[in-house]
N, C-alpha and C. Protein backbone atom coordinates (compact mmCIF):
# COMPACT_ATOMS: atom_id res chain seq x y z
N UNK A 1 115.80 96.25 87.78
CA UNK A 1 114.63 95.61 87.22
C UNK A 1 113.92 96.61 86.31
N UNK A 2 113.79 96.14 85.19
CA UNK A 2 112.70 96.99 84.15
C UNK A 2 112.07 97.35 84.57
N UNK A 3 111.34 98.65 84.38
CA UNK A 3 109.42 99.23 84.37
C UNK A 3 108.72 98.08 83.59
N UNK A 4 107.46 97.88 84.36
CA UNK A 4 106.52 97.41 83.13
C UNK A 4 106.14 98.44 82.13
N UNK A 5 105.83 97.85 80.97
CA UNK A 5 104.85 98.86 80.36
C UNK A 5 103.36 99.03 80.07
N UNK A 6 102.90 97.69 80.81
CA UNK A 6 101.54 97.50 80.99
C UNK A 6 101.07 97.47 82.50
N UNK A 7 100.33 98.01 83.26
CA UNK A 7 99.74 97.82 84.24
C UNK A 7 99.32 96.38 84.39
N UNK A 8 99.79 95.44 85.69
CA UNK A 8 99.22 94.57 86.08
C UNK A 8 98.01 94.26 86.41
N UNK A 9 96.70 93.40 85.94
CA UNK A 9 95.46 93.44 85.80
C UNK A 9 95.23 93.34 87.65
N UNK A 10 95.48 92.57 88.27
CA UNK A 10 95.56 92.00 89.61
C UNK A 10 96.17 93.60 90.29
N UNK A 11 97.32 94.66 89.75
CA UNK A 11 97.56 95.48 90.64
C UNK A 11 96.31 96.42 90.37
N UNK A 12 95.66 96.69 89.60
CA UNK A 12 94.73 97.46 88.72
C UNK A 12 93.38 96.96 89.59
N UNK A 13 93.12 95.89 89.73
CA UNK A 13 92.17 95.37 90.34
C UNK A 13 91.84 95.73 92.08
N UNK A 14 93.36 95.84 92.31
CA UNK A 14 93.42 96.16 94.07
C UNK A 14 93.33 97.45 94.10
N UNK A 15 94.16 98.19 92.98
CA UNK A 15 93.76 99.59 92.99
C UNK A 15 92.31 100.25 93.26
N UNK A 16 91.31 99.31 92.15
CA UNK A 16 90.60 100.16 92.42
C UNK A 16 89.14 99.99 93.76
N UNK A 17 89.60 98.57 94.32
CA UNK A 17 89.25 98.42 95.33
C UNK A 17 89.91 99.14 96.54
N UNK A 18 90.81 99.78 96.70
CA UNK A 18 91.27 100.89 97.60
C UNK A 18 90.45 101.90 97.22
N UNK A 19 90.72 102.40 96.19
CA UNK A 19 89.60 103.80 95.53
C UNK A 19 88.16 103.70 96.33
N UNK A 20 87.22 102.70 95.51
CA UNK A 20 86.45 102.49 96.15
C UNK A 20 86.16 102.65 97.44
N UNK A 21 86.65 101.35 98.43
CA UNK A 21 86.45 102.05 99.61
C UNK A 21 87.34 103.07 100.25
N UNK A 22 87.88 104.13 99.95
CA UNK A 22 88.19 105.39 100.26
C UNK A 22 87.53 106.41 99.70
N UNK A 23 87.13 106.17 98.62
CA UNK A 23 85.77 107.18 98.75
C UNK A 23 84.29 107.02 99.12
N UNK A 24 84.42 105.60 99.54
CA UNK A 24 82.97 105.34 100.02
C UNK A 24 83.34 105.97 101.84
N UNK A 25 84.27 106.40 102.08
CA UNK A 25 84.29 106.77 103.43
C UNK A 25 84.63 108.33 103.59
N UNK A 26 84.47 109.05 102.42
CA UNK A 26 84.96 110.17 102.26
C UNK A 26 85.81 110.86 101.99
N UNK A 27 86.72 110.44 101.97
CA UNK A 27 88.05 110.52 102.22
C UNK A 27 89.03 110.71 101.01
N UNK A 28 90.11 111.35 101.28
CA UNK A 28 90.72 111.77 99.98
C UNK A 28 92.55 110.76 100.40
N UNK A 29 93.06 110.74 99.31
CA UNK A 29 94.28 110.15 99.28
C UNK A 29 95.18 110.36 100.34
N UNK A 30 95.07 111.80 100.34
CA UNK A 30 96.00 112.38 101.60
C UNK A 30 95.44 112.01 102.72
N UNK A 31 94.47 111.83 102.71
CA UNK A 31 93.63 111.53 104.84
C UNK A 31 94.59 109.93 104.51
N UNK A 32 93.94 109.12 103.93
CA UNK A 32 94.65 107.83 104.26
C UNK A 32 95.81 107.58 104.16
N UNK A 33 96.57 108.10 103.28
CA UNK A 33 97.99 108.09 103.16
C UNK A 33 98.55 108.46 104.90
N UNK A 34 97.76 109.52 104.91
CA UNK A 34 98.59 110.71 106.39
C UNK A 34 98.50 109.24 107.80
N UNK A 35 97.33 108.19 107.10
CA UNK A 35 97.36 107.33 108.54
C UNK A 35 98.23 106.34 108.56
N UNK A 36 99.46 106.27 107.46
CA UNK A 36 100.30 104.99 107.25
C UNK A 36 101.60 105.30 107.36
N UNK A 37 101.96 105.24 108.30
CA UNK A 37 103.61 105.73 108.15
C UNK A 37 104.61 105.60 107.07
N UNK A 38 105.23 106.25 106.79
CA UNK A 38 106.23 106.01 105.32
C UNK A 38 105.03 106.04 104.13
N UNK A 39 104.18 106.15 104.16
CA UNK A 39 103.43 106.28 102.77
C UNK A 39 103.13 107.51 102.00
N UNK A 40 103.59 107.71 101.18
CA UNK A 40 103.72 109.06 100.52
C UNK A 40 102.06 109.20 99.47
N UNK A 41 101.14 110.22 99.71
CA UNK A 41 100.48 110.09 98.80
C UNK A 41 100.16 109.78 97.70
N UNK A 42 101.14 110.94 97.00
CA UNK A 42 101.43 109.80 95.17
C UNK A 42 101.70 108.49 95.38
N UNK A 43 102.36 107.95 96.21
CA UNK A 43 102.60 106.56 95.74
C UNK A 43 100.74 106.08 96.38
N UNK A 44 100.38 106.29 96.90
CA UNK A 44 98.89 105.77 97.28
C UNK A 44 98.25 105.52 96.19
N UNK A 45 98.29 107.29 95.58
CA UNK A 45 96.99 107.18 94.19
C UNK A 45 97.89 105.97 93.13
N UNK A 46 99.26 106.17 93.27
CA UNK A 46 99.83 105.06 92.01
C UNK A 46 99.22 103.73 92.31
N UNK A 47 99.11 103.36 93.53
CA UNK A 47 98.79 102.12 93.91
C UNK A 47 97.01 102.29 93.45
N UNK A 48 96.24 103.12 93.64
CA UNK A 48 95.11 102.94 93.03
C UNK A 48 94.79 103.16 91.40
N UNK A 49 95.91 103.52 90.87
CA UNK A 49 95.77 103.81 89.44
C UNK A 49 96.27 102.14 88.81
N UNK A 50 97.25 101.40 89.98
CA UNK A 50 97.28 100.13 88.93
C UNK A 50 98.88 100.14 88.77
N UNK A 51 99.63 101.50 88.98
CA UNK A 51 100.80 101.44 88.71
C UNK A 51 101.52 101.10 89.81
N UNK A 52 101.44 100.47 90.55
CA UNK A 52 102.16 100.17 91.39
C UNK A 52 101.53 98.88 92.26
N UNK A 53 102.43 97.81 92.60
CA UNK A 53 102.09 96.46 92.84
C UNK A 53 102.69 96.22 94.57
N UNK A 54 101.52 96.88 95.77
CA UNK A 54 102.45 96.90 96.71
C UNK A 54 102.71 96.00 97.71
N UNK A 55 103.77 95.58 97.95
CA UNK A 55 103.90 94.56 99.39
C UNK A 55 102.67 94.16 100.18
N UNK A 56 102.45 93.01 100.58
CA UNK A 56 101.60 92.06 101.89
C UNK A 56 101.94 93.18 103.13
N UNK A 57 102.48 93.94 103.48
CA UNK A 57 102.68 94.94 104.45
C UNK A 57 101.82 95.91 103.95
N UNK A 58 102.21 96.52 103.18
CA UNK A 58 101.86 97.76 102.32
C UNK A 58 100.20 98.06 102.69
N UNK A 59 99.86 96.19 101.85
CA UNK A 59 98.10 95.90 101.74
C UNK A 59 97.49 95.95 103.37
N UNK A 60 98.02 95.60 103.78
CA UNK A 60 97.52 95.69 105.54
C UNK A 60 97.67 96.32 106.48
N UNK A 61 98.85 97.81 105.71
CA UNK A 61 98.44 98.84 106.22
C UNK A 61 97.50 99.70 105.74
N UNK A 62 97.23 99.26 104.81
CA UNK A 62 96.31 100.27 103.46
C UNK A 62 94.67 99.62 104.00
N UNK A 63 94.49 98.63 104.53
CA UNK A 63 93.32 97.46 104.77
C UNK A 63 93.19 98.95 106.16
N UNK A 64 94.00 98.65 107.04
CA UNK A 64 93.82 99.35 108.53
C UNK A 64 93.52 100.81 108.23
N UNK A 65 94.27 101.27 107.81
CA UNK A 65 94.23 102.62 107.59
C UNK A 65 92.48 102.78 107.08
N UNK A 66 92.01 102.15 105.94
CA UNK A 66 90.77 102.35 105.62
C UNK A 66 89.46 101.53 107.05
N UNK A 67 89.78 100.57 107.48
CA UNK A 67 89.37 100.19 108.39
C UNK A 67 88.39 99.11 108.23
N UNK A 68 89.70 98.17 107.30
CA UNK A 68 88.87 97.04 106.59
C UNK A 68 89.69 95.99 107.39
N UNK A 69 89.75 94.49 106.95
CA UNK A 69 90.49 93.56 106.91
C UNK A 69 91.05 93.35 105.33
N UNK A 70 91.94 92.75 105.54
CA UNK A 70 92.78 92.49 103.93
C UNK A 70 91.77 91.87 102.98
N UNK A 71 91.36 90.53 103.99
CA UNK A 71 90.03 89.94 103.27
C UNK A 71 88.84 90.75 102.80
N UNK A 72 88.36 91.57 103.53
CA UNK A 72 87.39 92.68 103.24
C UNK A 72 87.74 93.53 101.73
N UNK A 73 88.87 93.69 102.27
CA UNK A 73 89.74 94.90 100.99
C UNK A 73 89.71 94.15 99.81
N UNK A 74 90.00 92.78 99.59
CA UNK A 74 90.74 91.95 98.36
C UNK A 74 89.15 91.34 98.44
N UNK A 75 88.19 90.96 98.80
CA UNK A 75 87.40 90.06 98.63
C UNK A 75 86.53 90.42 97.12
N UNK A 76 86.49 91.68 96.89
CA UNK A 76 85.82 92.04 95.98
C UNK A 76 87.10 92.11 94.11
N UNK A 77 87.58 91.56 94.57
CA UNK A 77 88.35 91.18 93.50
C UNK A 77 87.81 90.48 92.67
């Protein structure tokens, strides 16, 4: 499958609602990453930069890890 070459507005959008609340809790990429098994930091910040579009799993470990609900996490979309 191709790369995009544009960032998805919708992945861009979730991105930076992760950002958000991870730094509204202090917290740096690596603390939350370190609470998700298999999640590699860079791919975290990619997922908050927009470049990366991640799995219904992915989002609800990323929701827990911050200590939201998915709804909580996505509502501000």
């Amino acid at each position: 499958m191709p790369r995009r070459t544009t960032d998805d507005p919708v992945a861009v959008a979730f991105g930076t609602a992760v950002r958000v609340a991870r730094q509204a809790r202090g917290e740096t990429v690596e603390d939350v990453a370190g609470r998700i098994a298999r999640l590699d930091p860079s791919y975290l910040a990619g997922i908050e930069r927009g470049a990366h579009a991640p799995s219904i799993v992915t989002v609800k470990r990323i929701a827990d890890a911050l200590e939201l609900s998915v709804a909580e996490l996505v509502g501000e979309m």
